[in-house]
Protein backbone atom coordinates (compact mmCIF):
# COMPACT_ATOMS: atom_id res chain seq x y z
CA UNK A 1 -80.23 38.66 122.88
CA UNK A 2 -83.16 35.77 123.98
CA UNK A 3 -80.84 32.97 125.52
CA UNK A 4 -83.41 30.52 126.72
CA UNK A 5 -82.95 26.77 128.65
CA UNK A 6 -85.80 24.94 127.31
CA UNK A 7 -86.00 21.98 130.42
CA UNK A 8 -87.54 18.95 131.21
CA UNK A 9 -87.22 15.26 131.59
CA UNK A 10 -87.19 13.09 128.69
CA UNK A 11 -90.58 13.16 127.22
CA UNK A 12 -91.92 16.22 128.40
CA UNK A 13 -91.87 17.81 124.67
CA UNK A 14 -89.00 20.35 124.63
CA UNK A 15 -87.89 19.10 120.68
CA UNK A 16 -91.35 19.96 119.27
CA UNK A 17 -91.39 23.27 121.67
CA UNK A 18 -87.98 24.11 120.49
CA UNK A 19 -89.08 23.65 116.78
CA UNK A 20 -92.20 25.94 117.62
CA UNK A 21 -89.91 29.08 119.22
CA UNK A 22 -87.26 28.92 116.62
CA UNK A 23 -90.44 29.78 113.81
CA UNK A 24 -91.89 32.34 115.82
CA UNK A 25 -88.45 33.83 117.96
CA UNK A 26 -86.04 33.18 114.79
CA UNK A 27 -83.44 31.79 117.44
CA UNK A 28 -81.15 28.93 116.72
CA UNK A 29 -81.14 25.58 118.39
CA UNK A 30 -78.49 24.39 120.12
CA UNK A 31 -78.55 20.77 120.94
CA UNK A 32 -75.46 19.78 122.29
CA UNK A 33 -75.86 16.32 121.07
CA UNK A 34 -75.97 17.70 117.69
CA UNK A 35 -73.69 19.94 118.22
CA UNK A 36 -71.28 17.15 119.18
CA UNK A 37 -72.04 14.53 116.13
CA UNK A 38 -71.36 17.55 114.07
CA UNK A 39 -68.19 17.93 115.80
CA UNK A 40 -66.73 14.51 115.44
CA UNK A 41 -68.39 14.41 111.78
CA UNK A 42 -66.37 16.84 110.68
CA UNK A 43 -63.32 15.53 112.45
CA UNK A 44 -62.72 19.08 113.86
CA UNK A 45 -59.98 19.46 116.69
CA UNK A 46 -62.92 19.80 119.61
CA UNK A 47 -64.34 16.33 117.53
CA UNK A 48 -61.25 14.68 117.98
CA UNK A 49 -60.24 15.28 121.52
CA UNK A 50 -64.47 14.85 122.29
CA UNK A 51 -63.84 10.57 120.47
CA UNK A 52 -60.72 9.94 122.81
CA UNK A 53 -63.01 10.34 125.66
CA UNK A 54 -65.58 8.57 124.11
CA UNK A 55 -63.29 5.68 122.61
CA UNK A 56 -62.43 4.95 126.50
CA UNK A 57 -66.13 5.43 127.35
CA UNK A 58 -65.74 8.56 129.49
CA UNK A 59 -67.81 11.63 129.08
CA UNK A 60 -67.32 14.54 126.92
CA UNK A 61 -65.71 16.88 129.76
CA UNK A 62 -67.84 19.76 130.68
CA UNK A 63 -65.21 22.29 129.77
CA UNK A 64 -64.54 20.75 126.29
CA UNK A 65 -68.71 21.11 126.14
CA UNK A 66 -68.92 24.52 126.54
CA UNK A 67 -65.97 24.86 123.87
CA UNK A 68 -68.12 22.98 120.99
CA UNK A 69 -71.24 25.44 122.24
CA UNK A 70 -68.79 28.72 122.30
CA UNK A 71 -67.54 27.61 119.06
CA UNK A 72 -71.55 27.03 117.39
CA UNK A 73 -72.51 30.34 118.86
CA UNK A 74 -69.25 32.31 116.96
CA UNK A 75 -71.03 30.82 113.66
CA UNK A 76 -73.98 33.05 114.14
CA UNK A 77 -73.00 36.26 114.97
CA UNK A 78 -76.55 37.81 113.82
CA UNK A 79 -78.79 35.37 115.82
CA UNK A 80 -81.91 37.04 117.67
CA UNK A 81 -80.81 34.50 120.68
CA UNK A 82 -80.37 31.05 121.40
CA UNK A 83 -82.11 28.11 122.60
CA UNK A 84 -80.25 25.54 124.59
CA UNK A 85 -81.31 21.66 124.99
CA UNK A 86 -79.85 19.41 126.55
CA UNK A 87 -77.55 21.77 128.44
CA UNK A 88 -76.68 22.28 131.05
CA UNK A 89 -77.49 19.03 132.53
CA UNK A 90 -75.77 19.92 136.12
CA UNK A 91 -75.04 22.53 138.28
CA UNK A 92 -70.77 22.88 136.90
CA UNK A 93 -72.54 23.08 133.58
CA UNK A 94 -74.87 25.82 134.56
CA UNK A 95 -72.38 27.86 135.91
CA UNK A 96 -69.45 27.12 132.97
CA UNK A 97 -72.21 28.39 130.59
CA UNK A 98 -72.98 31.27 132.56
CA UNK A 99 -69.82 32.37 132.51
CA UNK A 100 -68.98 31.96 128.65
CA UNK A 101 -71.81 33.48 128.41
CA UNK A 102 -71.61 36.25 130.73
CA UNK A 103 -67.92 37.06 128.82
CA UNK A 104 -70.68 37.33 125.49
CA UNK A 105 -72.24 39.64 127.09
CA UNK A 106 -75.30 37.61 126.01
CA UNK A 107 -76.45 35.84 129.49
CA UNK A 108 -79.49 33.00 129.66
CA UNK A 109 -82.63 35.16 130.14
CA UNK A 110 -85.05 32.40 131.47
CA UNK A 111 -85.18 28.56 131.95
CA UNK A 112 -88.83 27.44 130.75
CA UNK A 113 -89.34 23.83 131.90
CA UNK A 114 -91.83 21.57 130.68
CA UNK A 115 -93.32 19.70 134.37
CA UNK A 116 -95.02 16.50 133.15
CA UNK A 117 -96.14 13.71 135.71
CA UNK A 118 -94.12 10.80 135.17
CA UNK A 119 -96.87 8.23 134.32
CA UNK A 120 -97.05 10.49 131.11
CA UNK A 121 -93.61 10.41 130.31
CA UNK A 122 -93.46 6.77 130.32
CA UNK A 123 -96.48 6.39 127.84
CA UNK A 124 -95.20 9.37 125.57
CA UNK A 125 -91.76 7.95 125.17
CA UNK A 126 -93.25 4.31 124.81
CA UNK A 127 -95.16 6.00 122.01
CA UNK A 128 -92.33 7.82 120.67
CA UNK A 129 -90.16 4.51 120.86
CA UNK A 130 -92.61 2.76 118.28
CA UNK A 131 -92.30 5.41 115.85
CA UNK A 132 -88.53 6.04 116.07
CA UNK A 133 -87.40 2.70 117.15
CA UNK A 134 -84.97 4.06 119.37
CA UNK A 135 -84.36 1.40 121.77
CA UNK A 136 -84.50 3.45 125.09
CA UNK A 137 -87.77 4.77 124.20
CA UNK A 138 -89.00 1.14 124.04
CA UNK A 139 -87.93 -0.52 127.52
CA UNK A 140 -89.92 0.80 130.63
CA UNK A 141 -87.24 0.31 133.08
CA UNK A 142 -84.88 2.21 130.90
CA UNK A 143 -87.63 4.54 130.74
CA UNK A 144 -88.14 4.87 134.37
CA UNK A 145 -84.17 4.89 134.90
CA UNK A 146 -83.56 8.12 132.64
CA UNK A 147 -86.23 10.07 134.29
CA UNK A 148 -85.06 8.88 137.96
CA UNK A 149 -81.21 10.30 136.93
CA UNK A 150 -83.14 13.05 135.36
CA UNK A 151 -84.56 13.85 138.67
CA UNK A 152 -81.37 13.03 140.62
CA UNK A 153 -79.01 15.37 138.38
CA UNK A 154 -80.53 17.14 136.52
CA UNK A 155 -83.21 18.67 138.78
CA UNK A 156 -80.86 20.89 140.88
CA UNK A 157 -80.11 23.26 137.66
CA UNK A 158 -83.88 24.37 138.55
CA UNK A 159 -82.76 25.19 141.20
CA UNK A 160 -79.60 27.14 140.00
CA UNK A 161 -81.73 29.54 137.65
CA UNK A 162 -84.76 29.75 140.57
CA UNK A 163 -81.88 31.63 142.55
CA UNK A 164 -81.00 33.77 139.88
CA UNK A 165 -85.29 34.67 139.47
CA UNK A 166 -84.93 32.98 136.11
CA UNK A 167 -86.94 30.01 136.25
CA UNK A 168 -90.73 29.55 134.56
CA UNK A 169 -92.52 26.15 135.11
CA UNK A 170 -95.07 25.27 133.05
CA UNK A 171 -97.55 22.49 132.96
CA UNK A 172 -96.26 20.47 129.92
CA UNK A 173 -99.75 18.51 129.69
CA UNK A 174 -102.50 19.31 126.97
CA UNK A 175 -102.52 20.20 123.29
CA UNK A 176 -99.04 21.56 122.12
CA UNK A 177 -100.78 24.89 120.94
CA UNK A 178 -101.72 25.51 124.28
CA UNK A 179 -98.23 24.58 126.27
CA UNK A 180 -96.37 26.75 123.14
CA UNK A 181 -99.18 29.53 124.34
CA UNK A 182 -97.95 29.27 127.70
CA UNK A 183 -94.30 29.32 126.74
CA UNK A 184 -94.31 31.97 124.27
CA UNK A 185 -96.49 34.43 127.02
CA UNK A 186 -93.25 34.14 129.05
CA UNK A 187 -90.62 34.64 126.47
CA UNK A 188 -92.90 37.33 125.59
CA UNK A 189 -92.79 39.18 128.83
CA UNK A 190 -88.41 38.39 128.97
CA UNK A 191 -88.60 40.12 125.41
C-alpha cells in the first residue's frame, strides 16, 4: 500500500498536488480537517466527544485524531494507499500514526514536502485569500504567523521521517506540471 505525507507550509500547493496523485495513484485523501467536519456532521460518537473539546476551545486530542483517521481508513478496505494532509502536524502525531499504522500493516512510505520561500507563500495565500475569501488568507500578519508556527511545530516531523530515510524535498516553485513531475518521479521510485 502507497501511504504518503504530502508536507508543507500553508501555501506551498499540497491541495492541488494531492488532487493531481489521487488521478494518477487512485489513492484517497485524507484531510483530517475533513475528516473531522464529517465527523461532527454526522454526529458520530468520535464527532461528539471531538465538539466537547471544541465547545471549551481545546484541541481535538491527538489520540481521538488518529481514531477519526483509523476509522476513514476501515471505509476503504480496497484503496491502492493513502494520502495524508494535514497530519501529522507534530512529532506525538507522527509517531501515534505510525503506530496505527504499523498495527495495519500498511506503514507511511515517504513524506514529499513542498519547500517554498516564504515571500511566495505570503503572495500565494494573499492570492488565494481574494478568491476564497477566507479571512486568514487575507491578513499578512496572520499570514506570516501560520507559517512562523508552521516552522516552529510543524517542521520537526521532517525531521521524524528524515530519520526513518523517508523524507523527499522538493522545490515547490514553478509550473504545477513540473512540481507534480517531480513528485510523481519519487512516488514512482517508492512504488
Amino acid at each position: 500500500m502507497l501511504n504518503i505525507v504530502l508536507f508543507g507550509p500553508p501555501g506551498a500547493g499540497k491541495g492541488t498536488q494531492s488532487e493531481k496523485l489521487i488521478a494518477s495513484y487512485k489513492l484517497v485523501h485524507l484531510s483530517t480537517g475533513d475528516i473531522l467536519r464529517a465527523e461532527l456532521k454526522n454526529n458520530t460518537s468520535l464527532g461528539k466527544k471531538a465538539q466537547e473539546y471544541m465547545n471549551q476551545g481545546l484541541l481535538v486530542p491527538d489520540d481521538l485524531v488518529i481514531n477519526m483517521i483509523d476509522h476513514k481508513m476501515d471505509e476503504y478496505p480496497a484503496a491502492k494507499g493513502f494520502i495524508f494532509d494535514g497530519f501529522p502536524r507534530t512529532v506525538p502525531q507522527a509517531q501515534a500514526l505510525d503506530k496505527l499504522l504499523n498495527a495495519k500493516g500498511t506503514p507511511i512510505r515517504e513524506m514529499i514536502a513542498l519547500e517554498v520561500e516564504e515571500e511566495e507563500l505570503v503572495k500565494r495565500l494573499i492570492n488565494r485569500g481574494k478568491d476564497s475569501g477566507r479571512a486568514d488568507d487575507q491578513d499578512e500578519t496572520l499570514i506570516r504567523k501560520r507559517i512562523a508556527e508552521y516552522n516552529a511545530k510543524t517542521v520537526p516531523v521532517a525531521q521524524f521521517y528524515t530519520s526513518q530515510g523517508k523524507y523527499a524535498g522538493i522545490k515547490g516553485m514553478g509550473e504545477i506540471e513540473e512540481i507534480f513531475a517531480k513528485i510523481a518521479s519519487i512516488v514512482d521510485k517508492i512504488l
